[in-house]
N, C-alpha and C. Protein backbone atom coordinates (compact mmCIF):
# COMPACT_ATOMS: atom_id res chain seq x y z
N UNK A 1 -170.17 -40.31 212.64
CA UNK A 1 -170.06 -40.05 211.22
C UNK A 1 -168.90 -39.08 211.01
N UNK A 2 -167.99 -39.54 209.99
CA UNK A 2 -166.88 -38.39 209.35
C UNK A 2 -166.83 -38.15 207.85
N UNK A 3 -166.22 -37.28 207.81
CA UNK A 3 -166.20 -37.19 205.92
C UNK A 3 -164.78 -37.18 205.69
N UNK A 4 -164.42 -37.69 204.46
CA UNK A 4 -163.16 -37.31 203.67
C UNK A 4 -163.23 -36.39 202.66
N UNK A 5 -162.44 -36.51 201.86
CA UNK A 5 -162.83 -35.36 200.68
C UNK A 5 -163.79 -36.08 199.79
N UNK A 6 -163.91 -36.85 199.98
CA UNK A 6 -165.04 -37.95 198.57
C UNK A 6 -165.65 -38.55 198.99
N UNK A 7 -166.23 -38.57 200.46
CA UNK A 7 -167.00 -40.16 201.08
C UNK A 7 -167.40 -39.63 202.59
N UNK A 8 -168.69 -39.99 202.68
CA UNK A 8 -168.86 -40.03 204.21
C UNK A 8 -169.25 -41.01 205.04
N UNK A 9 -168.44 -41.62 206.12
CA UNK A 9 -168.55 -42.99 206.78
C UNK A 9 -168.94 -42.93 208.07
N UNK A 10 -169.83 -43.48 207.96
CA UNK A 10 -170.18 -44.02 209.46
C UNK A 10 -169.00 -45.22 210.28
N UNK A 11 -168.81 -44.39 211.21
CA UNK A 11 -167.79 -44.81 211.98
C UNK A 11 -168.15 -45.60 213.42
N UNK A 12 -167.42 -46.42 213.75
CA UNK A 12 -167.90 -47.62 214.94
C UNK A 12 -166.61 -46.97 215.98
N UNK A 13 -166.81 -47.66 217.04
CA UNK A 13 -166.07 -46.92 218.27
C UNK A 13 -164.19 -47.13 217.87
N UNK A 14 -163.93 -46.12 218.55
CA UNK A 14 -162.56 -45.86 218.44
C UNK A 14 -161.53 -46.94 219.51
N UNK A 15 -160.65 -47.21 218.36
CA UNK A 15 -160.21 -48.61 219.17
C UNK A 15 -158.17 -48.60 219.69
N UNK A 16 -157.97 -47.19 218.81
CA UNK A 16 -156.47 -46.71 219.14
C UNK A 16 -156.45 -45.04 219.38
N UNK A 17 -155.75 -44.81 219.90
CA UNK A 17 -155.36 -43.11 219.98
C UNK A 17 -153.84 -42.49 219.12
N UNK A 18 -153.59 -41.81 219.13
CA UNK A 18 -152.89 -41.56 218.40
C UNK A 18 -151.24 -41.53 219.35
N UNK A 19 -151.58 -41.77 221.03
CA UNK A 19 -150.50 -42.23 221.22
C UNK A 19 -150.18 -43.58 220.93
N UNK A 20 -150.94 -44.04 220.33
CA UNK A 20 -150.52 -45.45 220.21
C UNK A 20 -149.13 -45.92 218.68
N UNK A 21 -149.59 -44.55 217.98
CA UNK A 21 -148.51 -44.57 217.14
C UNK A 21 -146.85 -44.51 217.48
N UNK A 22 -146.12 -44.86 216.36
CA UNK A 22 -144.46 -44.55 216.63
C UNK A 22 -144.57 -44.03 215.20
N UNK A 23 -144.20 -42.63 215.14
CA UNK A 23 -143.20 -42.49 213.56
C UNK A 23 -143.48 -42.70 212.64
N UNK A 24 -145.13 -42.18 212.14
CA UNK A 24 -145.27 -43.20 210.28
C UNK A 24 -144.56 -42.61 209.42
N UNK A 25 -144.39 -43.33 208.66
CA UNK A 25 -143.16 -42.90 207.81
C UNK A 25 -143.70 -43.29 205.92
N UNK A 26 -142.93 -42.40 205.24
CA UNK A 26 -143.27 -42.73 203.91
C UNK A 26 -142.15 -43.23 203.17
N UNK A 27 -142.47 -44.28 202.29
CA UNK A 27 -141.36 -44.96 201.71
C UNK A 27 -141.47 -45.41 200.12
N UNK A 28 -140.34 -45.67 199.02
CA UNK A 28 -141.31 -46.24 198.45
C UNK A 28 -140.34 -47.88 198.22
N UNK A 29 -141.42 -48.62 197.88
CA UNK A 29 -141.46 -49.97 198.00
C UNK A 29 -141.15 -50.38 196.56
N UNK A 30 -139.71 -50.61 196.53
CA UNK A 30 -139.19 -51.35 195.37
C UNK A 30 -139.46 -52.31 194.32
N UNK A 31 -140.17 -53.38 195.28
CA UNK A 31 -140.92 -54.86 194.72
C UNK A 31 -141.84 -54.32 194.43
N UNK A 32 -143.06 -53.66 194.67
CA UNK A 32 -144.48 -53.45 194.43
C UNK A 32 -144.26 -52.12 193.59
N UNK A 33 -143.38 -51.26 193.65
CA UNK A 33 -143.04 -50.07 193.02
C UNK A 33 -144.09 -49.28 192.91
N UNK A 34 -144.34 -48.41 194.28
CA UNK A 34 -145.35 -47.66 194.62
C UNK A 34 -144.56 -46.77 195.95
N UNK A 35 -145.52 -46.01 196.65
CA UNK A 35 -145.35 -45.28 197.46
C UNK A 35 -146.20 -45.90 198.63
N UNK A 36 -146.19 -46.05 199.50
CA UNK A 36 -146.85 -46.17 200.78
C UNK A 36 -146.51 -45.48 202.03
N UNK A 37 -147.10 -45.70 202.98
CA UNK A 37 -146.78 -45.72 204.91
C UNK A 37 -146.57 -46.49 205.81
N UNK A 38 -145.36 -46.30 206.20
CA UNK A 38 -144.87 -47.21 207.16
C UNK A 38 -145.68 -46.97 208.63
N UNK A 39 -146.01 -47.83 209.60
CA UNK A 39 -146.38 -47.31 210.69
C UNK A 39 -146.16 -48.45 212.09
N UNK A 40 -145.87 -47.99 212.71
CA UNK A 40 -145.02 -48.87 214.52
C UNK A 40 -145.91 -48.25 215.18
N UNK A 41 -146.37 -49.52 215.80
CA UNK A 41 -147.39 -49.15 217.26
C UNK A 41 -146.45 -49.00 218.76
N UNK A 42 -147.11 -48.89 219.52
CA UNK A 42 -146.88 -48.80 220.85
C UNK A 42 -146.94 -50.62 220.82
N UNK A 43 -145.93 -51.13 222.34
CA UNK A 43 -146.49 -52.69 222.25
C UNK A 43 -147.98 -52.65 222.30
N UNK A 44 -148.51 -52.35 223.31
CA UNK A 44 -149.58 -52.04 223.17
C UNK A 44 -150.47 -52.32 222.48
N UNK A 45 -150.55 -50.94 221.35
CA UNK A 45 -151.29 -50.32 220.37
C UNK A 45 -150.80 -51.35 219.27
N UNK A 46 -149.78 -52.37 219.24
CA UNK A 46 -149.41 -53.22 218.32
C UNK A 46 -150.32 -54.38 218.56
N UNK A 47 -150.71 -54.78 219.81
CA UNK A 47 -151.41 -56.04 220.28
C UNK A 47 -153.37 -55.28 219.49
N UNK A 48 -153.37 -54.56 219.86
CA UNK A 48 -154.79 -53.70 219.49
C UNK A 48 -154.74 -54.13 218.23
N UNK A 49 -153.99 -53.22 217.72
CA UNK A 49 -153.79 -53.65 215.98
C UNK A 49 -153.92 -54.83 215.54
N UNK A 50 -152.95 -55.82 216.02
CA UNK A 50 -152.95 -57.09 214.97
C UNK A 50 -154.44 -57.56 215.30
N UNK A 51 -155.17 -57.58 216.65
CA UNK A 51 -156.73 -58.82 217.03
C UNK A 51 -157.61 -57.59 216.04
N UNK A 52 -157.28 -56.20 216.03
CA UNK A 52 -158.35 -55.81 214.67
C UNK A 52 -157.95 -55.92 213.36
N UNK A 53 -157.14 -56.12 213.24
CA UNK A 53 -156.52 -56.56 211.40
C UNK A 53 -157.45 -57.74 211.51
N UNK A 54 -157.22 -58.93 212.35
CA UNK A 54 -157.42 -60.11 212.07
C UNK A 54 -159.16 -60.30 212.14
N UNK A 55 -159.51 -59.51 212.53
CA UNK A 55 -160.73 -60.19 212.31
C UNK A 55 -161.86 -58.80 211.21
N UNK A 56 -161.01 -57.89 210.87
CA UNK A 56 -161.79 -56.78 210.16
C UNK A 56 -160.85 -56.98 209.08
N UNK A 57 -160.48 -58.41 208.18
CA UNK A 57 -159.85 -58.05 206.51
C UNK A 57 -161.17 -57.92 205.81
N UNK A 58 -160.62 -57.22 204.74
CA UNK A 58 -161.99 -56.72 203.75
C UNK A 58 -162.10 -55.44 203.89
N UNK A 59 -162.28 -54.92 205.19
CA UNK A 59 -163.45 -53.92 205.78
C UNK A 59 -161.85 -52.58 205.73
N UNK A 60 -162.43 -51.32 205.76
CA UNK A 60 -161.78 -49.93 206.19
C UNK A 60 -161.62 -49.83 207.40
N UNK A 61 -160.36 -49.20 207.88
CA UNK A 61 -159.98 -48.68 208.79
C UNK A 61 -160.01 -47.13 208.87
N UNK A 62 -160.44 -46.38 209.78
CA UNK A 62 -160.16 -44.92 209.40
C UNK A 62 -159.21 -44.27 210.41
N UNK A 63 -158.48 -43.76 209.71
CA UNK A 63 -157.68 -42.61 210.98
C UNK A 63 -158.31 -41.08 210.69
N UNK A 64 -159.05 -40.91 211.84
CA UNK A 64 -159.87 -39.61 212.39
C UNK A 64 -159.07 -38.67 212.87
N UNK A 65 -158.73 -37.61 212.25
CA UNK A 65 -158.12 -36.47 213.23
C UNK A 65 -159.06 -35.02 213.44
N UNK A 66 -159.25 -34.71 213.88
CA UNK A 66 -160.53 -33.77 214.29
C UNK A 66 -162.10 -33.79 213.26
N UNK A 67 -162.20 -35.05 213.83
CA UNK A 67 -163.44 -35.39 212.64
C UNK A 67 -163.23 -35.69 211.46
N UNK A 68 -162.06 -35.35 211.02
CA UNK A 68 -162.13 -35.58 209.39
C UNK A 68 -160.80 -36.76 209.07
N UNK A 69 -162.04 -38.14 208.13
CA UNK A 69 -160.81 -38.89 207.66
C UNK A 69 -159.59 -38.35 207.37
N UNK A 70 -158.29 -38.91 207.40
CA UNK A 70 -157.23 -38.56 206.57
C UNK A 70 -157.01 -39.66 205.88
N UNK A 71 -157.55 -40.60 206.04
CA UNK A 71 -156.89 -42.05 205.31
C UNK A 71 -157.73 -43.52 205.69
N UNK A 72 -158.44 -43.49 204.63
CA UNK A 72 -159.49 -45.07 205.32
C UNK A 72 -159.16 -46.07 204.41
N UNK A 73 -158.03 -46.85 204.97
CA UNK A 73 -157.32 -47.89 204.10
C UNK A 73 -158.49 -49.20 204.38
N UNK A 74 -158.31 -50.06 203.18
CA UNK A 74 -158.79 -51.38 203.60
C UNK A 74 -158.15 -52.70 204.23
N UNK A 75 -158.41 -52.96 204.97
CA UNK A 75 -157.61 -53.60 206.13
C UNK A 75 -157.26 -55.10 204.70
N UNK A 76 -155.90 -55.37 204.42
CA UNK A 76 -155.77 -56.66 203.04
C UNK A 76 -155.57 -58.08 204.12
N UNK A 77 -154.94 -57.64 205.46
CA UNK A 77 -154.35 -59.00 206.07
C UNK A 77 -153.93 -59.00 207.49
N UNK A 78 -153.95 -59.73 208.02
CA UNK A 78 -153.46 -59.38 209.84
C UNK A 78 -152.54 -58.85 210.11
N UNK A 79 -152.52 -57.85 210.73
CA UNK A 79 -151.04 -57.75 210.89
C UNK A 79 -150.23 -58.09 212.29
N UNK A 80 -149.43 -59.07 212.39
CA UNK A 80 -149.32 -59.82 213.39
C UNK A 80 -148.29 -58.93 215.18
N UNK A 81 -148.90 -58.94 215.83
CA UNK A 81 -148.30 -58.51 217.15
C UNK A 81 -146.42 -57.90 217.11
N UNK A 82 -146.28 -56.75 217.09
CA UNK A 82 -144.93 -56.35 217.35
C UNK A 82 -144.32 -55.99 215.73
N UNK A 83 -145.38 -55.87 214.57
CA UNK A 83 -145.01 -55.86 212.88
C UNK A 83 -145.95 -54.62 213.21
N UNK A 84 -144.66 -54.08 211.88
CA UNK A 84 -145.36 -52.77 211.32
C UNK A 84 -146.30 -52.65 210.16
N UNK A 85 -147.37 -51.73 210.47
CA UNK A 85 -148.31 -52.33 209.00
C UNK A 85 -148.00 -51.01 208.36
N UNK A 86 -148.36 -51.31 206.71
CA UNK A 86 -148.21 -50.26 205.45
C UNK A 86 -149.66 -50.05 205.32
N UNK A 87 -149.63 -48.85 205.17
CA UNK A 87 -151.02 -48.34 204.12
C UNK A 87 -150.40 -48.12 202.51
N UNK A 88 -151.31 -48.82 201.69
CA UNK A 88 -151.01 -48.81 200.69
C UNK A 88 -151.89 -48.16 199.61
N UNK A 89 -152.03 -47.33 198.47
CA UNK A 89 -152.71 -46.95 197.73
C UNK A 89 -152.34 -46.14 196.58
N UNK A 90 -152.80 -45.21 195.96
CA UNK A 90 -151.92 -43.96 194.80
C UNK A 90 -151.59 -43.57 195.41
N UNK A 91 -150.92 -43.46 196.25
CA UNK A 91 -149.91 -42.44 196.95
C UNK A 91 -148.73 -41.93 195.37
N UNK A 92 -148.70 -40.51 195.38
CA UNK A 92 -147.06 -39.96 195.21
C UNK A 92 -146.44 -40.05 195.83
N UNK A 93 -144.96 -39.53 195.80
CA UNK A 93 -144.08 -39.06 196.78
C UNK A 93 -144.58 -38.08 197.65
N UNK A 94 -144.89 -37.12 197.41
CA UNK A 94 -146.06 -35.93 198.44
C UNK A 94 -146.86 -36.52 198.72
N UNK A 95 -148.19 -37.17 198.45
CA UNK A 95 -148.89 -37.15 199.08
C UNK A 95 -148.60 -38.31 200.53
N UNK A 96 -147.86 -39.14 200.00
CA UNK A 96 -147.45 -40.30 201.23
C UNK A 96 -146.97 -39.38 202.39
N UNK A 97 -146.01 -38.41 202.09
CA UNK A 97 -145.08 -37.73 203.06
C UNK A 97 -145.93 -36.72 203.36
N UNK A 98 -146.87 -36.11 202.34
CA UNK A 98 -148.26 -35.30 203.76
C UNK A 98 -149.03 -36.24 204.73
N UNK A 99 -149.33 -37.29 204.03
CA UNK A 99 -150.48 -38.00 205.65
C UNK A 99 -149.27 -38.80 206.53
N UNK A 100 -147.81 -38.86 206.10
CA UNK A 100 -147.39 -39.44 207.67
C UNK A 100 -146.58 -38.12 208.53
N UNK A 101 -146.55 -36.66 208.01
CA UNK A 101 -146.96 -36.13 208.51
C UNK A 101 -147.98 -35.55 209.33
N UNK A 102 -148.86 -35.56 208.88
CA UNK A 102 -150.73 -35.30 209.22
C UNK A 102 -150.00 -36.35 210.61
N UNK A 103 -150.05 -37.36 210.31
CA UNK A 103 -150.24 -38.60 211.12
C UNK A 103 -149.30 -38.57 212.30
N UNK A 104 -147.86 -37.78 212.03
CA UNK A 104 -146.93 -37.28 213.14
C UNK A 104 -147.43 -36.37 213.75
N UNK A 105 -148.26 -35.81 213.24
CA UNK A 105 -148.67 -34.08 214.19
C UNK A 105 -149.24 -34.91 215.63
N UNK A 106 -148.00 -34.00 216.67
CA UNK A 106 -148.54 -34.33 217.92
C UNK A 106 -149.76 -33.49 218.73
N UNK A 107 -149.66 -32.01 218.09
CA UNK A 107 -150.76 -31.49 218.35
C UNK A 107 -152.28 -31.86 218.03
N UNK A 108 -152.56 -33.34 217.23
CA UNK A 108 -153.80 -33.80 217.01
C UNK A 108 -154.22 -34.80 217.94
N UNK A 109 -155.25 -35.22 218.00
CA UNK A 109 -155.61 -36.36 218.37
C UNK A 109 -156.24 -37.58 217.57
N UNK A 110 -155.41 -38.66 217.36
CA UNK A 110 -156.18 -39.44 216.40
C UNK A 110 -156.74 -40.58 216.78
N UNK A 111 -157.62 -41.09 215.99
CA UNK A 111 -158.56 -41.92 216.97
C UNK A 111 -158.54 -43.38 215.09
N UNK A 112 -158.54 -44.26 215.60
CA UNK A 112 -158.84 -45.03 214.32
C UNK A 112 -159.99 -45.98 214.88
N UNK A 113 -160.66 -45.84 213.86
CA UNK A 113 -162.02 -46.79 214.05
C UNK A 113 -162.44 -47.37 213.05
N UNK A 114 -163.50 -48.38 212.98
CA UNK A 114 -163.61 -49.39 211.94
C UNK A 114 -164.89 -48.72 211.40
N UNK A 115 -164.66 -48.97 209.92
CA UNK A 115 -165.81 -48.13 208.92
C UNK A 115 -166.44 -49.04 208.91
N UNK A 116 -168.17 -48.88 208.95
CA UNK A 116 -168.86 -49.62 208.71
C UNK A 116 -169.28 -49.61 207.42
């Protein structure tokens, strides 16, 4: 179990680490005209990713950093082997560029797991 600032989720086993990340990054997206997060796996952590996109659409993803959500997006579509996936939501300009910070901090450990 973790909490965010508004929600508390029961969480299923942890299926990436946070070395599995490259660099999330905040951007904003012209066509959709919003703010989001960019994010690059490890090959790896990219193969992990796309077989849980693909079979958890619908459902939340959470990225855990010392117990506490920072970001439990809903998984919209697969994301396919060696592609970078976006988290998308109200993001501002700040707040996008605090969680892919949060999300760069190498001093954490992050763990993403599927919300039940």
């Amino acid at each position: 179990m973790a909490c965010s600032e508004t929600s508390i989720y029961l969480l299923g086993p942890s299926i990436l680490s946070g070395n599995s990340l490259k660099s999330p990054s905040a951007s904003y997206n012209d066509q959709q005209e919003r703010f989001e997060l960019g994010v690059d796996f490890t090959a790896e952590g990219s193969q992990t990713w796309a077989q849980f996109t693909s079979v958890n659409i619908g459902r939340q993803a959470a990225f855990v950093i010392d117990s506490k959500i920072v970001s439990a997006p809903t998984i919209q579509g697969a994301t396919p082997a060696g592609s970078p996936t976006s988290i998308t939501g109200s993001f501002t300009e700040e707040t996008a560029s605090t969680l892919a910070a949060t999300l760069n901090s190498g001093a954490l450990p992050i763990r993403f797991t599927r919300s039940n």
